[in-house]
C-alpha atoms as a PDB file:
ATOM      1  CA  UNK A   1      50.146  43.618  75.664  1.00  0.00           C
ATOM      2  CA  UNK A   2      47.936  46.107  77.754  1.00  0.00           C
ATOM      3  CA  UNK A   3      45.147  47.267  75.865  1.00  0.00           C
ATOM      4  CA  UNK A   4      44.154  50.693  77.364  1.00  0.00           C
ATOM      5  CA  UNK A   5      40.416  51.140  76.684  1.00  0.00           C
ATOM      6  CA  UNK A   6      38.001  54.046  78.218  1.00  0.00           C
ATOM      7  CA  UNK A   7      33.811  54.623  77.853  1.00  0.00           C
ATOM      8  CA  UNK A   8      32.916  58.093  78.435  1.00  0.00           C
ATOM      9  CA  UNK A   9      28.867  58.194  78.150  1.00  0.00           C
ATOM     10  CA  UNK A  10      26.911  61.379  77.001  1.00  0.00           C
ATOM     11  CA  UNK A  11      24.001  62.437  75.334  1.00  0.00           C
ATOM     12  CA  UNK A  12      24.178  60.574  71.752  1.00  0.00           C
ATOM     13  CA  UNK A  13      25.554  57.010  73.259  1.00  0.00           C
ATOM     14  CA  UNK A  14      29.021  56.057  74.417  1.00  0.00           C
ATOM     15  CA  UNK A  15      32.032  56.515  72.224  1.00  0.00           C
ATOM     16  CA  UNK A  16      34.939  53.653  73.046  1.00  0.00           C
ATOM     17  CA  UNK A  17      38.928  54.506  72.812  1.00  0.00           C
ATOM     18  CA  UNK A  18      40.891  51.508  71.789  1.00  0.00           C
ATOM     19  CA  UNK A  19      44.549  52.042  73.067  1.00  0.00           C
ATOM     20  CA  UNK A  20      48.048  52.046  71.314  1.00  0.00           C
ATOM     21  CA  UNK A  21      47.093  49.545  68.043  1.00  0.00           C
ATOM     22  CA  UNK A  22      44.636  51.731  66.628  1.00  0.00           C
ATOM     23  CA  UNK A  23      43.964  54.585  68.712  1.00  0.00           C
ATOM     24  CA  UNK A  24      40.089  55.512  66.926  1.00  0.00           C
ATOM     25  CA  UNK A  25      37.372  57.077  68.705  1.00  0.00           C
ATOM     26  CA  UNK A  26      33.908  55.169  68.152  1.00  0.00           C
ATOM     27  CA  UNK A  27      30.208  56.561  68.807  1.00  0.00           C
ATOM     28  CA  UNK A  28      27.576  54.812  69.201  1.00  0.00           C
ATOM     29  CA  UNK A  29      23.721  55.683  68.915  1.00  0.00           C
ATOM     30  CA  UNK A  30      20.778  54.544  70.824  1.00  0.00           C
ATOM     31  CA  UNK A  31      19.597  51.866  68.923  1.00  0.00           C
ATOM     32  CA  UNK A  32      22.367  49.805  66.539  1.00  0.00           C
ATOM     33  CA  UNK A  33      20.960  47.685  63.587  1.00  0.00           C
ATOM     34  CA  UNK A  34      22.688  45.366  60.882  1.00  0.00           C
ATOM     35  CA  UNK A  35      22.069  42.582  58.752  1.00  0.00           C
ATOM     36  CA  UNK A  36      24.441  39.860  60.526  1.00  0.00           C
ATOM     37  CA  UNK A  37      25.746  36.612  58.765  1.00  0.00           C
ATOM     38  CA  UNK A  38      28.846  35.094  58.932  1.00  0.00           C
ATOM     39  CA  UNK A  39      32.185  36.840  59.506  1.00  0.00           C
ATOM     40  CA  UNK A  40      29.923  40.666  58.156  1.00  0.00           C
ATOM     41  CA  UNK A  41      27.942  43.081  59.346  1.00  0.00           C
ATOM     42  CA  UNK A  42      25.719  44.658  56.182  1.00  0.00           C
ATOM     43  CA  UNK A  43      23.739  48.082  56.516  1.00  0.00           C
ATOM     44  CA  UNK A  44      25.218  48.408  60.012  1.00  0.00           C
ATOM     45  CA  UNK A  45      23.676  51.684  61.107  1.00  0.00           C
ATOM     46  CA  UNK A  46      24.512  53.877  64.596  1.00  0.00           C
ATOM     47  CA  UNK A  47      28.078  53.505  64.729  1.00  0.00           C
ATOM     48  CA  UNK A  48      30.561  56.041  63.662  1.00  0.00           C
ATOM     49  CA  UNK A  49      34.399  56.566  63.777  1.00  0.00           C
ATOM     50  CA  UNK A  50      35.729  59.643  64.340  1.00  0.00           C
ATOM     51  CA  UNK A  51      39.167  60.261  61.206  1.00  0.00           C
ATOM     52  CA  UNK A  52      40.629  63.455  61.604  1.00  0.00           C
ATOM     53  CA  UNK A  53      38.397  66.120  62.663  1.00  0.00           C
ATOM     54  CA  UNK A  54      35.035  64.621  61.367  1.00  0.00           C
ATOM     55  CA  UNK A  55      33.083  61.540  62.313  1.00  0.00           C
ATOM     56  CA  UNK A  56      32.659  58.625  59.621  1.00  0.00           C
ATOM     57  CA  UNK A  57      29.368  56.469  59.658  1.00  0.00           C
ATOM     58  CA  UNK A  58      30.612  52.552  59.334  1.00  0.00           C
ATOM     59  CA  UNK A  59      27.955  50.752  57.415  1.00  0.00           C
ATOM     60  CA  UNK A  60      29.820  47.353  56.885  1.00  0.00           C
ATOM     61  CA  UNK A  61      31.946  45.505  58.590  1.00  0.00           C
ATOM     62  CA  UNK A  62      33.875  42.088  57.495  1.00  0.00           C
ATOM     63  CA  UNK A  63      36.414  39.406  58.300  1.00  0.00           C
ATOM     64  CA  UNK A  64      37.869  38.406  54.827  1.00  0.00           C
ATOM     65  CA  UNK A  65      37.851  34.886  54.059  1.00  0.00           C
ATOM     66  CA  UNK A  66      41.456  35.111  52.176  1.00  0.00           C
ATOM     67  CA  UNK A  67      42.677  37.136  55.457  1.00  0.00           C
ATOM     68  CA  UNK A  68      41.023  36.209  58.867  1.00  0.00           C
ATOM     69  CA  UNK A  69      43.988  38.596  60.921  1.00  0.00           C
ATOM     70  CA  UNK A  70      42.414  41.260  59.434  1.00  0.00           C
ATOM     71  CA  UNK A  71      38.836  43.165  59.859  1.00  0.00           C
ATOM     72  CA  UNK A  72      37.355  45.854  57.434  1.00  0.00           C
ATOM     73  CA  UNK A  73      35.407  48.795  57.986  1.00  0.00           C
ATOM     74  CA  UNK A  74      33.571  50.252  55.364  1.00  0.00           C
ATOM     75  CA  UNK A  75      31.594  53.628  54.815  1.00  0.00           C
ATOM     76  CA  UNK A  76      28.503  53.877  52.684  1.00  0.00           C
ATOM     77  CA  UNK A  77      30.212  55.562  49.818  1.00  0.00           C
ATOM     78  CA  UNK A  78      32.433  51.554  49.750  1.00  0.00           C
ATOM     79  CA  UNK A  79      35.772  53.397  51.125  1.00  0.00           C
ATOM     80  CA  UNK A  80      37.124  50.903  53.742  1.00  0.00           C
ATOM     81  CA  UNK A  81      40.114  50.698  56.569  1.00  0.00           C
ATOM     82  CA  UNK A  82      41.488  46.856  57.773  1.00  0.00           C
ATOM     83  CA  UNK A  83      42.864  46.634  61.206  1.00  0.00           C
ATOM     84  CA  UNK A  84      44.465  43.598  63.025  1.00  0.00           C
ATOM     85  CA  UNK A  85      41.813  41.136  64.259  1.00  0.00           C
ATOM     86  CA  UNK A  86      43.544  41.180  67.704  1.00  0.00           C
ATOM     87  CA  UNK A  87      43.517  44.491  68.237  1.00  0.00           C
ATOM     88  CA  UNK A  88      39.937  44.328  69.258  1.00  0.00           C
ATOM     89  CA  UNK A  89      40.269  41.608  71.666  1.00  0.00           C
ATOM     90  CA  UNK A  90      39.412  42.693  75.059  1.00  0.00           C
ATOM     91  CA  UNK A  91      42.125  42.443  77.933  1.00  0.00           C
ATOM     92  CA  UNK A  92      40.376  39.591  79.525  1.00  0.00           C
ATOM     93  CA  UNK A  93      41.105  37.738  76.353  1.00  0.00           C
ATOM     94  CA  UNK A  94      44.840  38.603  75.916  1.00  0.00           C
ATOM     95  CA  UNK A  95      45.229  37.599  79.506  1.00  0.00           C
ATOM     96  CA  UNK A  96      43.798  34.098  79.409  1.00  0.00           C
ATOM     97  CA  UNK A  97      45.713  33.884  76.116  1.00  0.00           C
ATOM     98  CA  UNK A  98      49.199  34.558  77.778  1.00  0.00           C
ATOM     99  CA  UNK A  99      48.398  32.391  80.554  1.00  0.00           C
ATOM    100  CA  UNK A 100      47.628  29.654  78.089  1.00  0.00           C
ATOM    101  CA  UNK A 101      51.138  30.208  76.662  1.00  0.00           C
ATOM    102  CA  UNK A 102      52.687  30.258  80.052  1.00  0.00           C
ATOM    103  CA  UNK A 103      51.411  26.701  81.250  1.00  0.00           C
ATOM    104  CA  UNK A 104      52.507  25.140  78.057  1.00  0.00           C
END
């Protein structure tokens, strides 16, 4: 599983491209704050996700403890996407995961 990922820096921060599982564009701003505990982000501030044609600001972001193969994104007005956990997992990851599988 290739994960095809691509940082294009300009003026308001660098926006991130996550390939084929969910294919969002992400900006970030010059300074990123949140209130961190375990498995959440609260009042996350300086990130947005671009749906559409406009750009989204993400002020939480959580692991559910029912569901841990799935994280949520949530706006400030509490509407909220879940993606696959491993969808975020950077290619070094994925390959040291496979080669884990392969020796076994």
């Amino acid at each position: 599983m290739a994960r095809n990922q691509a940082i294009e820096t300009n003026r308001e921060g660098a926006e991130i491209y996550y390939g084929d599982e969910i294919c969002k564009s992400v900006s970030y701003g010059a300074e990123i704050t949140a209130f961190v505990e375990n498995r959440r982000m609260k009042k996350l501030t300086g990130v947005k996700s671009k749906e559409i044609l406009i750009w989204v600001t993400i002020s939480e972001i959580y692991i559910d403890e029912s569901d841990l193969g799935k994280i949520t994104f949530k706006t400030p007005s509490g509407i909220g996407r879940s993606f696959p956990v491993d969808a975020f997992e950077l290619e070094e990851e994925v390959k040291k995961e496979d080669e884990k599988v392969v020796k076994k």
